[in-house]
PDB file of N, CA and C in Angstrom:
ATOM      1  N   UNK A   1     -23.195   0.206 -13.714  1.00  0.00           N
ATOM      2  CA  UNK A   1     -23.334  -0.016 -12.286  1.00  0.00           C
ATOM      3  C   UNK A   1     -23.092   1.293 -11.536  1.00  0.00           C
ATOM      4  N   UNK A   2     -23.944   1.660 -10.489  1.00  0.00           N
ATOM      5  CA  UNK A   2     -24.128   2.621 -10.042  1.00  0.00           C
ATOM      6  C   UNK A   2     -22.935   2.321  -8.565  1.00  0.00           C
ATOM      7  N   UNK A   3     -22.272   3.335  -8.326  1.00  0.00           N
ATOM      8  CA  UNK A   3     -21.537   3.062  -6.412  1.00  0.00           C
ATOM      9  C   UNK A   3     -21.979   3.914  -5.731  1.00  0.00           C
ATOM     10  N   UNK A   4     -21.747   2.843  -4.284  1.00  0.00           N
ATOM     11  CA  UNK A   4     -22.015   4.210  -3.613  1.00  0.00           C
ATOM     12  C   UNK A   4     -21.019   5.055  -3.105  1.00  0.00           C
ATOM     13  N   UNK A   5     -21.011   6.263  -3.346  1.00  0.00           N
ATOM     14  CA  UNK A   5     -19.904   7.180  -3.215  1.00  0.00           C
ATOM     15  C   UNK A   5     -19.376   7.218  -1.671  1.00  0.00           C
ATOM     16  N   UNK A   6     -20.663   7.155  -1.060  1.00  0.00           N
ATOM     17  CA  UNK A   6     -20.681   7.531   0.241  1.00  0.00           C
ATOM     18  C   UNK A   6     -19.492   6.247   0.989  1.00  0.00           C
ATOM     19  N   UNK A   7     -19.707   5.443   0.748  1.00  0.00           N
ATOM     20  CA  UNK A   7     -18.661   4.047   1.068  1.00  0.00           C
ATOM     21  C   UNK A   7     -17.399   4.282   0.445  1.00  0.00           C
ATOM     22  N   UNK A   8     -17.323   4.373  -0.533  1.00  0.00           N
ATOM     23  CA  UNK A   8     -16.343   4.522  -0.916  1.00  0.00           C
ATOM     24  C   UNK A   8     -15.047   6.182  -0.684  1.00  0.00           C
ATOM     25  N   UNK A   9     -16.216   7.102  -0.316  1.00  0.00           N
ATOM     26  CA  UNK A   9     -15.120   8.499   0.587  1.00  0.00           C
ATOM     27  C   UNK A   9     -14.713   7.762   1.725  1.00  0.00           C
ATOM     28  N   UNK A  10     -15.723   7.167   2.970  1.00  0.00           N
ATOM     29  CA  UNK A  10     -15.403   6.847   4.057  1.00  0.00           C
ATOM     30  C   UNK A  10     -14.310   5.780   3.862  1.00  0.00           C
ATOM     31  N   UNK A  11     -14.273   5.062   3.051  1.00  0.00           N
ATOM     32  CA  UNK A  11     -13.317   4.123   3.218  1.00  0.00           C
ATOM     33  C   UNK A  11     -11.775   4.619   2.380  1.00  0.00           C
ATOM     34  N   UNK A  12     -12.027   6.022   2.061  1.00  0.00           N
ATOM     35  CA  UNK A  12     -10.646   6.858   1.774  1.00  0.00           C
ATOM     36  C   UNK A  12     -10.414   8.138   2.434  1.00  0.00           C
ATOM     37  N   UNK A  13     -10.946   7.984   3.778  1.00  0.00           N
ATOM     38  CA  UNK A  13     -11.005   9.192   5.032  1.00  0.00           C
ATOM     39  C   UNK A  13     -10.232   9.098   5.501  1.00  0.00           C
ATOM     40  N   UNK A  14      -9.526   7.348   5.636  1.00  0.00           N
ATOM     41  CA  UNK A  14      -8.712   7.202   6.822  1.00  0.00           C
ATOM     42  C   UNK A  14      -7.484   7.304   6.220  1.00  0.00           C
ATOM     43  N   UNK A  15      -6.348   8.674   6.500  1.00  0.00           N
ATOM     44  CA  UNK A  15      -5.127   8.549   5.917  1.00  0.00           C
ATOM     45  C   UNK A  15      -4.133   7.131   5.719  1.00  0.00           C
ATOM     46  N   UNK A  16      -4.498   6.588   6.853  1.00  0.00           N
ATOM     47  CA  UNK A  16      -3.625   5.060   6.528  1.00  0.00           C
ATOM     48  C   UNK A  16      -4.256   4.279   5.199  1.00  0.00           C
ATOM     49  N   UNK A  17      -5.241   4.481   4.839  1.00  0.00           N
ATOM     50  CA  UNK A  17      -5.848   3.148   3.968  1.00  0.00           C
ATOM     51  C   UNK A  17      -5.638   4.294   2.682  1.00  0.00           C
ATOM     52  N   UNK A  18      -5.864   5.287   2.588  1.00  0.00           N
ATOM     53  CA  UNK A  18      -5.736   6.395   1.395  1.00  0.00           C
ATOM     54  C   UNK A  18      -3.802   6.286   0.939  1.00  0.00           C
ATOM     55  N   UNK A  19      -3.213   6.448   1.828  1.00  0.00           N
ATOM     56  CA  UNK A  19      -1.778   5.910   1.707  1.00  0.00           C
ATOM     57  C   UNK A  19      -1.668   4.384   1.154  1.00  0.00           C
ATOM     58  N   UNK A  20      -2.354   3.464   1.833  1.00  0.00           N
ATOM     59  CA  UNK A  20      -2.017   1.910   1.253  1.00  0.00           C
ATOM     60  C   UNK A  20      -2.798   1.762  -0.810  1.00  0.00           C
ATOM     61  N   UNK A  21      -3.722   2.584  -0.408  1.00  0.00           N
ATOM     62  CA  UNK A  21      -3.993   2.810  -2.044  1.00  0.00           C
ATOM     63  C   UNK A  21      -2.716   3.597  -2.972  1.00  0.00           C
ATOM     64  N   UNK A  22      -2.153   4.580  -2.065  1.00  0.00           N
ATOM     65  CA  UNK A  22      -1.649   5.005  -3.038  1.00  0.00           C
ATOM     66  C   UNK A  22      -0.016   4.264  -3.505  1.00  0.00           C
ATOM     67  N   UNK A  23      -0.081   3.248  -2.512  1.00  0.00           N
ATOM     68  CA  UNK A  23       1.314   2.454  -2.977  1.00  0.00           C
ATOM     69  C   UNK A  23       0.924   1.578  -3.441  1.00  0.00           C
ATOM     70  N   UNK A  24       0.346   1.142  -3.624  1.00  0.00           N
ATOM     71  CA  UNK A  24      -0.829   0.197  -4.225  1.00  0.00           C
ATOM     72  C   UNK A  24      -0.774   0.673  -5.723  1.00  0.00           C
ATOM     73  N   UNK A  25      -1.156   1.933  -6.221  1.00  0.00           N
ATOM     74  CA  UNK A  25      -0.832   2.397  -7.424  1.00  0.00           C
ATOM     75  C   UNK A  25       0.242   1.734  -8.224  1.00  0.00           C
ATOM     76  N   UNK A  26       1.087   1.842  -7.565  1.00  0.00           N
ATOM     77  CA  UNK A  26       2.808   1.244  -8.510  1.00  0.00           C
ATOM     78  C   UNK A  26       3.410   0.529  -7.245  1.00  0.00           C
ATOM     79  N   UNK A  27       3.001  -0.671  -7.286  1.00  0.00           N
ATOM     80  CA  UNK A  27       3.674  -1.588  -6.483  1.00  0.00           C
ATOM     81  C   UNK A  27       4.988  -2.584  -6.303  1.00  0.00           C
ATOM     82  N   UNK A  28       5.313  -2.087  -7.425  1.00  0.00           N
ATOM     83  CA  UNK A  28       6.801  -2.441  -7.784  1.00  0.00           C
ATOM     84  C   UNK A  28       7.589  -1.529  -7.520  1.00  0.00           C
ATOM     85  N   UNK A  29       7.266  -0.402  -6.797  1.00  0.00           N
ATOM     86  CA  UNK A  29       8.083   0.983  -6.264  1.00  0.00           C
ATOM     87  C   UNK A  29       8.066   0.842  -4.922  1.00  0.00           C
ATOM     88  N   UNK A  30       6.677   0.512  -4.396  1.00  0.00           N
ATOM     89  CA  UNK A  30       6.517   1.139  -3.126  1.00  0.00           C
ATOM     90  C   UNK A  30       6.808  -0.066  -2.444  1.00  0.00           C
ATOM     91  N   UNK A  31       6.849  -1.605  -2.676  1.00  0.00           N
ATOM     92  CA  UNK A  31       6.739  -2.856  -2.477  1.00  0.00           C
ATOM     93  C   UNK A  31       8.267  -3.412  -2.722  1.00  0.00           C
ATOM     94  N   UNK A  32       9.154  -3.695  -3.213  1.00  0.00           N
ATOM     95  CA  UNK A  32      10.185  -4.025  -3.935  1.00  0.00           C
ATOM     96  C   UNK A  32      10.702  -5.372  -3.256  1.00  0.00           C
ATOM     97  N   UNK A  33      10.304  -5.675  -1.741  1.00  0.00           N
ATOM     98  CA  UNK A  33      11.108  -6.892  -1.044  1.00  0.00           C
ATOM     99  C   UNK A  33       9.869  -7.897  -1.493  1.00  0.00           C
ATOM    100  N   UNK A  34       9.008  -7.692  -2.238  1.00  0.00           N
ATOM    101  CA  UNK A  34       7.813  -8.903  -2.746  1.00  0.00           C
ATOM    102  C   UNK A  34       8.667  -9.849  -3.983  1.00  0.00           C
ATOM    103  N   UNK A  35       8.900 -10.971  -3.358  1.00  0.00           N
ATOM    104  CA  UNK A  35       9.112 -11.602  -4.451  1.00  0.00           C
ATOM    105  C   UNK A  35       8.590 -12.019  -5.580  1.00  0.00           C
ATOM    106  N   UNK A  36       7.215 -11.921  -5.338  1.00  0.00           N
ATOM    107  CA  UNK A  36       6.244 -12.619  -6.131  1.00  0.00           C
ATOM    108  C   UNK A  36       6.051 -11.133  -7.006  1.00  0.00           C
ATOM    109  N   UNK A  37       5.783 -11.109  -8.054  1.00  0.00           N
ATOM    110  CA  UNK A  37       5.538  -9.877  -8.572  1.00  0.00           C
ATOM    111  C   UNK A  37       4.076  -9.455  -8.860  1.00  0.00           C
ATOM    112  N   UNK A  38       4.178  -7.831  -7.993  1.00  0.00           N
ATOM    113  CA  UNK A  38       2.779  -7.614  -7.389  1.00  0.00           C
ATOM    114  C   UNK A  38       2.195  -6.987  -8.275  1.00  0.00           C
ATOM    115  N   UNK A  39       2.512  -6.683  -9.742  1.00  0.00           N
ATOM    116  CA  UNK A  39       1.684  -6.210 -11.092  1.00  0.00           C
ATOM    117  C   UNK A  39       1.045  -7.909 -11.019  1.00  0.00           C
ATOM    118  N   UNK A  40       1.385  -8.801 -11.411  1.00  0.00           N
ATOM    119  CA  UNK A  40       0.832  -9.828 -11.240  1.00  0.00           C
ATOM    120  C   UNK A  40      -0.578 -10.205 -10.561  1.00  0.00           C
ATOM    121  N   UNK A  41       0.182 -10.399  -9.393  1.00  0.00           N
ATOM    122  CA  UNK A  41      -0.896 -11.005  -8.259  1.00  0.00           C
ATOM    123  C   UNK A  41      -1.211 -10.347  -6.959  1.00  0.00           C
ATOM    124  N   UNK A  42      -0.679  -9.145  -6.710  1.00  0.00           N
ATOM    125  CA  UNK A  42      -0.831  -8.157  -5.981  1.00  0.00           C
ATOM    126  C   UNK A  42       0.623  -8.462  -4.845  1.00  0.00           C
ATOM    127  N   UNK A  43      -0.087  -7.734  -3.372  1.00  0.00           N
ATOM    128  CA  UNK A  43       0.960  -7.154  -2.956  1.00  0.00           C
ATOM    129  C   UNK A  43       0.201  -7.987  -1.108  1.00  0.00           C
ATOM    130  N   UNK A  44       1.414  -9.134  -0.992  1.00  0.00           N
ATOM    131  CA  UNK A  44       1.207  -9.469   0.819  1.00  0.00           C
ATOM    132  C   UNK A  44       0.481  -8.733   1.470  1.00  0.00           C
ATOM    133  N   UNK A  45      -0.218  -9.410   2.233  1.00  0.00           N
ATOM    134  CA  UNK A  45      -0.575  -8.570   3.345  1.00  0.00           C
ATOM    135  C   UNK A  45       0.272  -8.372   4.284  1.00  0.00           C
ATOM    136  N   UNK A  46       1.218  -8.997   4.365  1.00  0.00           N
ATOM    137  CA  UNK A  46       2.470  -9.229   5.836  1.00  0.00           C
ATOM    138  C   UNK A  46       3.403  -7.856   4.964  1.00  0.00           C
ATOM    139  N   UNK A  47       3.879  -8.107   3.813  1.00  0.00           N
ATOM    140  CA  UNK A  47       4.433  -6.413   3.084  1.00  0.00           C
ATOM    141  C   UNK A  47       3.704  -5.457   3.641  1.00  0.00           C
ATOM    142  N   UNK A  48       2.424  -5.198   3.240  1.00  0.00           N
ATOM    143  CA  UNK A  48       1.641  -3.981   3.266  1.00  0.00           C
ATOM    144  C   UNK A  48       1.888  -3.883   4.734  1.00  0.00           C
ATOM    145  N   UNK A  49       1.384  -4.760   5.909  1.00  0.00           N
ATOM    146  CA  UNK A  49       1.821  -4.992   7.113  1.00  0.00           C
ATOM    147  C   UNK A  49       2.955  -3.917   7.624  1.00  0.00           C
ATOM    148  N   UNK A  50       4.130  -4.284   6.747  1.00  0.00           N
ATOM    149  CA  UNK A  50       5.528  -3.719   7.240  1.00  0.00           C
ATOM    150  C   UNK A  50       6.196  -2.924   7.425  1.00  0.00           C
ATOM    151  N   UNK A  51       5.277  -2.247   5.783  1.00  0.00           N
ATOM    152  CA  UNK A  51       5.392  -1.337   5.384  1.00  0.00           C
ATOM    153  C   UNK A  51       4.526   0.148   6.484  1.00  0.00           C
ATOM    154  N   UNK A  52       3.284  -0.205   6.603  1.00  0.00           N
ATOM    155  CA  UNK A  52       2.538   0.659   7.437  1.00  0.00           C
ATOM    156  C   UNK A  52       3.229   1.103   8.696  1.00  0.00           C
ATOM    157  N   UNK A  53       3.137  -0.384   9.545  1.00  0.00           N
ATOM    158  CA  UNK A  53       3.735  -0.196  10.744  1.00  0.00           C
ATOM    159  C   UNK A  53       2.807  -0.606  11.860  1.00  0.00           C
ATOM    160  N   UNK A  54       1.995  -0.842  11.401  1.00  0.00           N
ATOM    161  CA  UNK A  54       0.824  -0.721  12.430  1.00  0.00           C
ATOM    162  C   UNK A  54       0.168  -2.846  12.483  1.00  0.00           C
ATOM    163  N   UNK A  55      -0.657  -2.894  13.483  1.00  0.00           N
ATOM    164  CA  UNK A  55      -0.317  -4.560  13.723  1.00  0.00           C
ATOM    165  C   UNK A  55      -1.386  -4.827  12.662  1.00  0.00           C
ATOM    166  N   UNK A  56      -0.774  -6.345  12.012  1.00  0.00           N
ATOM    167  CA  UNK A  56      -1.826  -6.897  11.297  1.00  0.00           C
ATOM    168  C   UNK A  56      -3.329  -6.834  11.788  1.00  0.00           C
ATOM    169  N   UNK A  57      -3.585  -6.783  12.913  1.00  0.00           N
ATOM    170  CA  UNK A  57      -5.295  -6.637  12.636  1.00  0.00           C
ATOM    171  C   UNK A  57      -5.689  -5.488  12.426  1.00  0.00           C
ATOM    172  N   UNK A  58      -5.386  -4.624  12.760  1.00  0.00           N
ATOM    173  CA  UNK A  58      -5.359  -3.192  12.246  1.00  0.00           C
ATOM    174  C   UNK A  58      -5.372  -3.079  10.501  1.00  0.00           C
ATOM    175  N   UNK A  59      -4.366  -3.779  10.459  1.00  0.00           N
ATOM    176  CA  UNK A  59      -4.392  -3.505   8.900  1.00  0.00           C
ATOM    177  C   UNK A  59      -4.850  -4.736   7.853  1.00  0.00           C
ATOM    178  N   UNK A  60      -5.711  -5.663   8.720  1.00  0.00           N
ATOM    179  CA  UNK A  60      -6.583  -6.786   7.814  1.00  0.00           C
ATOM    180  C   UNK A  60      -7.760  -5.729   7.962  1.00  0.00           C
ATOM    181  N   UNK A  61      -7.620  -4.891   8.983  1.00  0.00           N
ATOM    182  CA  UNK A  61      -9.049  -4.314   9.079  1.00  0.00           C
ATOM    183  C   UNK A  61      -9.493  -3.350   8.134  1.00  0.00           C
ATOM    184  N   UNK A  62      -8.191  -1.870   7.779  1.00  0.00           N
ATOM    185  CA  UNK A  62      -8.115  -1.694   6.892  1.00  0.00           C
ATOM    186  C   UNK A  62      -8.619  -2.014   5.399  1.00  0.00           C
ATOM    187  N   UNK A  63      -7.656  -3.073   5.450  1.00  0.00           N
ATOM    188  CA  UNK A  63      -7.780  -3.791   3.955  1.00  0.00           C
ATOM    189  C   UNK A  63      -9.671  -4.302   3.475  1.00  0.00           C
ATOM    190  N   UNK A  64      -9.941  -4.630   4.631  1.00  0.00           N
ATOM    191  CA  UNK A  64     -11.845  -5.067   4.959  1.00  0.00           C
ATOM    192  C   UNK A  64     -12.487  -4.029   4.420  1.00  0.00           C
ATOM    193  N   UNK A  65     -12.100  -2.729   4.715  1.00  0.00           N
ATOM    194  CA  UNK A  65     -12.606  -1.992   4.550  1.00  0.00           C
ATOM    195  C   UNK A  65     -12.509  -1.435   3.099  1.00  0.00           C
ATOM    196  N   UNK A  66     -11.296  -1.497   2.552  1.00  0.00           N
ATOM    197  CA  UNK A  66     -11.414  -1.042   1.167  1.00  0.00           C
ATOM    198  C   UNK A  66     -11.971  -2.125   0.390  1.00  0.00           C
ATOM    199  N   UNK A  67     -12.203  -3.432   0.853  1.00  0.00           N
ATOM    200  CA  UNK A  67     -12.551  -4.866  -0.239  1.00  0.00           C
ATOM    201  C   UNK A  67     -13.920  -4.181   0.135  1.00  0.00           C
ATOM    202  N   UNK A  68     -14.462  -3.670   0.840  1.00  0.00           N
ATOM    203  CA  UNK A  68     -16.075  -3.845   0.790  1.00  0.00           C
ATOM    204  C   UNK A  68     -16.396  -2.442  -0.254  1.00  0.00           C
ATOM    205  N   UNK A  69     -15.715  -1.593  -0.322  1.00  0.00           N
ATOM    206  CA  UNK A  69     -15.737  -0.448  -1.039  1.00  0.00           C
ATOM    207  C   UNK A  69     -15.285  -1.026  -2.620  1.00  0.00           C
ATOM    208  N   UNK A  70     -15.277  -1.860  -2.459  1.00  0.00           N
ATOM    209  CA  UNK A  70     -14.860  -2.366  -3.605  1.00  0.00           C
ATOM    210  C   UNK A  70     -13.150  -1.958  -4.615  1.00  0.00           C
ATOM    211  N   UNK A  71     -12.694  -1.449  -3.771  1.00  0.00           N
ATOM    212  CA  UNK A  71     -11.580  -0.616  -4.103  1.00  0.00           C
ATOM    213  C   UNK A  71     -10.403  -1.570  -4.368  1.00  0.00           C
ATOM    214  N   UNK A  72     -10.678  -2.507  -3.446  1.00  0.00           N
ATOM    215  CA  UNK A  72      -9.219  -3.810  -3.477  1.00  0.00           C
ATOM    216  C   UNK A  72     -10.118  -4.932  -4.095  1.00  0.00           C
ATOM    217  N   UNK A  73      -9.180  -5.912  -4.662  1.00  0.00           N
ATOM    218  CA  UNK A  73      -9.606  -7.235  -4.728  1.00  0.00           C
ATOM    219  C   UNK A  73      -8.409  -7.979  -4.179  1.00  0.00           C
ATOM    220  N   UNK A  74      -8.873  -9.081  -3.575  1.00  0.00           N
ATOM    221  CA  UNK A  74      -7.951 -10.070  -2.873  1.00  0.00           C
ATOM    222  C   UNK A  74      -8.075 -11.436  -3.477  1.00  0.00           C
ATOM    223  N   UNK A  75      -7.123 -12.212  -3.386  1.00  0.00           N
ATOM    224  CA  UNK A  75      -6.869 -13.801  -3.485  1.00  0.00           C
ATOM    225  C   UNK A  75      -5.496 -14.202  -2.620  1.00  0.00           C
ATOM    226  N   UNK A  76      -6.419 -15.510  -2.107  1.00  0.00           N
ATOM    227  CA  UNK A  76      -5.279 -16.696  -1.556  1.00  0.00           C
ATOM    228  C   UNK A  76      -4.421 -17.381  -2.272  1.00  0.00           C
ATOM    229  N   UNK A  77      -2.965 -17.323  -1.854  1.00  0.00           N
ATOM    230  CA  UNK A  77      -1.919 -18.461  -2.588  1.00  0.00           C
ATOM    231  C   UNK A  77      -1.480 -19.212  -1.397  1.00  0.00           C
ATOM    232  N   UNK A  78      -1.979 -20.303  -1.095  1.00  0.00           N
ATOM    233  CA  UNK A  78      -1.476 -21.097  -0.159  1.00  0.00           C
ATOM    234  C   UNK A  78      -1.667 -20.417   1.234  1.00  0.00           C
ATOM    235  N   UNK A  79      -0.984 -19.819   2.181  1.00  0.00           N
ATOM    236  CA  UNK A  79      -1.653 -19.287   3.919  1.00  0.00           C
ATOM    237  C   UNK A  79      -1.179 -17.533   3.573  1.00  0.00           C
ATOM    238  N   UNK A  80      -1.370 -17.211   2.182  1.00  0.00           N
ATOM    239  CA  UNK A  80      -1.502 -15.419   1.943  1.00  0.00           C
ATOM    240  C   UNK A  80      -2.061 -15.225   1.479  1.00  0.00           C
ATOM    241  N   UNK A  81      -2.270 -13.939   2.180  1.00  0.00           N
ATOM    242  CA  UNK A  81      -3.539 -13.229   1.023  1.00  0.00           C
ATOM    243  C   UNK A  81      -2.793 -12.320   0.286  1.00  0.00           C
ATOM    244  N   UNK A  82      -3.280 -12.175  -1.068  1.00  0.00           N
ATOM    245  CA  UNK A  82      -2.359 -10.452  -1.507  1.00  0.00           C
ATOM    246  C   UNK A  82      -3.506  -9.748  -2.017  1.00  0.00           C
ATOM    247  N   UNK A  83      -3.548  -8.192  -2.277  1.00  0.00           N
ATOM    248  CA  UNK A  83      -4.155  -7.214  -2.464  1.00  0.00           C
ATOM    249  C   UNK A  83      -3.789  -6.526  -3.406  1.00  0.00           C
ATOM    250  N   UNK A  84      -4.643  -6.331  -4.547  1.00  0.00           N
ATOM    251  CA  UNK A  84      -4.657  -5.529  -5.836  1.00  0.00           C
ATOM    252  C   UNK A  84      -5.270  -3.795  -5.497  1.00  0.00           C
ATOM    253  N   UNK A  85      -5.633  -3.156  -6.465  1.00  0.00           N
ATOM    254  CA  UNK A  85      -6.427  -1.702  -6.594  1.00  0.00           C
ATOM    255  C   UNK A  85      -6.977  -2.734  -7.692  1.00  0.00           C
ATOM    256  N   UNK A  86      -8.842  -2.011  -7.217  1.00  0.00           N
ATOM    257  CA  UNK A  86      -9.625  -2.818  -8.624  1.00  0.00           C
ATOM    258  C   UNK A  86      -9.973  -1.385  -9.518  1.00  0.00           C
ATOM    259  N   UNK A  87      -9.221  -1.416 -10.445  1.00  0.00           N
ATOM    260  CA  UNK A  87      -9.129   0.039 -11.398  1.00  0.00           C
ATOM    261  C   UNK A  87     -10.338   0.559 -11.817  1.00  0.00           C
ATOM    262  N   UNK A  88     -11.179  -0.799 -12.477  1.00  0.00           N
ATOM    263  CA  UNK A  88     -12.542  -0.810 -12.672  1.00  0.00           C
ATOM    264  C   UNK A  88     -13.294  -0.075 -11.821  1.00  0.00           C
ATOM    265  N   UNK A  89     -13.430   0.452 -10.318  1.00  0.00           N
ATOM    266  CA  UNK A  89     -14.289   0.933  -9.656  1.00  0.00           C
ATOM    267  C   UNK A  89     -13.172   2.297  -9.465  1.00  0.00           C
ATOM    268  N   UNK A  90     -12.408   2.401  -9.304  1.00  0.00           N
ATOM    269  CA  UNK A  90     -11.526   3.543  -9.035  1.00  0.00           C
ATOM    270  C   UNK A  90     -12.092   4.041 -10.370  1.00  0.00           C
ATOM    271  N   UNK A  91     -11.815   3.790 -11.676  1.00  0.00           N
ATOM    272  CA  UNK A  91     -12.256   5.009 -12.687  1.00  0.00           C
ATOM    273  C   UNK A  91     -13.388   5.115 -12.681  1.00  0.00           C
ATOM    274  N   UNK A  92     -14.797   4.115 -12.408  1.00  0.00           N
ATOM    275  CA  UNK A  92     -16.060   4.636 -11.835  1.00  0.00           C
ATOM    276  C   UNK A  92     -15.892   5.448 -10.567  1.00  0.00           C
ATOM    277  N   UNK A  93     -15.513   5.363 -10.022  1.00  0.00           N
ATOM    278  CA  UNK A  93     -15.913   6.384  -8.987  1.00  0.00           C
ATOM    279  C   UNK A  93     -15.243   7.887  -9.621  1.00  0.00           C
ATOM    280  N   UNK A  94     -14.224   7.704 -10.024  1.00  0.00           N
ATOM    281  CA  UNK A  94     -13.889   9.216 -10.757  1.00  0.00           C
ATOM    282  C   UNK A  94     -15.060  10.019 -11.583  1.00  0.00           C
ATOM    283  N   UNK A  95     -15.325   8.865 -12.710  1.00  0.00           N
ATOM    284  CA  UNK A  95     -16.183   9.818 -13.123  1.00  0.00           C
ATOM    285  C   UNK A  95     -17.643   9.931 -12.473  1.00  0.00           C
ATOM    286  N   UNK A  96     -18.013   8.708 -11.774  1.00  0.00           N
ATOM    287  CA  UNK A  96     -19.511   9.388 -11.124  1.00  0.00           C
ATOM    288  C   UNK A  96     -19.551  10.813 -10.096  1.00  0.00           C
ATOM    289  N   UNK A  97     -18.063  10.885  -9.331  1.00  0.00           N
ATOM    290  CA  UNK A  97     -17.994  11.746  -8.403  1.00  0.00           C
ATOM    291  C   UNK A  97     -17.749  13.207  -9.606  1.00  0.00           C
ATOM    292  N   UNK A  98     -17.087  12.950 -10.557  1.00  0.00           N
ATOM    293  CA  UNK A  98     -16.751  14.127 -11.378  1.00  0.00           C
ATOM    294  C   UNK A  98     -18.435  14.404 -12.217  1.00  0.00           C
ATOM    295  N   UNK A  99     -19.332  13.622 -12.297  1.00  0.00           N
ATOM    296  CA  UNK A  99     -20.371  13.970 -12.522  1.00  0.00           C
ATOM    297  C   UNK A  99     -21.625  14.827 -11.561  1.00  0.00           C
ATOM    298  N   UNK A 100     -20.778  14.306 -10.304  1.00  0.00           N
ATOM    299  CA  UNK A 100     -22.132  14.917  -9.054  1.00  0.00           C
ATOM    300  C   UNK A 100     -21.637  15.712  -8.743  1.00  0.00           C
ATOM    301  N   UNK A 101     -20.438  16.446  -9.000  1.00  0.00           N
ATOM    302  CA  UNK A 101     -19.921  17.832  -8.209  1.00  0.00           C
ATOM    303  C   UNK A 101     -19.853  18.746  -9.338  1.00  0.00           C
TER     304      UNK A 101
END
């Protein structure tokens, strides 16, 4: 499967969402008041929320933006959403971008 790169820089331009990836990386570090364990099933949106600082629509908007880049995957547990890194497209995009430059 081919990406498009171009979606996927823009949607790691914006220092806030390039930061939520990178705690996102090890979420049992950057996350720790999640009860639910976010190697598991990822990481609240009301956490990620708290953590940022900035108001939930701001940062559902965010988050929109990396699910369409394909970068996050999300699921509902009852009235939450939580948010993964989908590794699968993160190491495609490494190496397609390490192929075009």
């Amino acid at each position: 499967m081919t990406l498009d790169l171009n979606d996927i820089i823009k949607a790691l331009s914006n220092p806030t969402r390039l930061q939520i990836m990178q705690w996102l990386k090890d979420p049992r570090v950057h996350f720790p008041s999640q009860e639910r364990d976010p190697e598991e099933i990822g990481v609240c949106v009301s956490i990620i929320q708290e953590k940022v600082g900035l108001s939930q629509s701001t940062v559902s908007l965010y988050l929109t933006a990396l699910q369409r880049a394909d970068l996050v995957t999300s699921q509902r547990l009852g009235p939450w959403t939580y948010y993964r890194r989908n590794e699968k497209t993160i190491a495609q995009f490494v190496e397609q971008i390490g192929a075009s430059l």
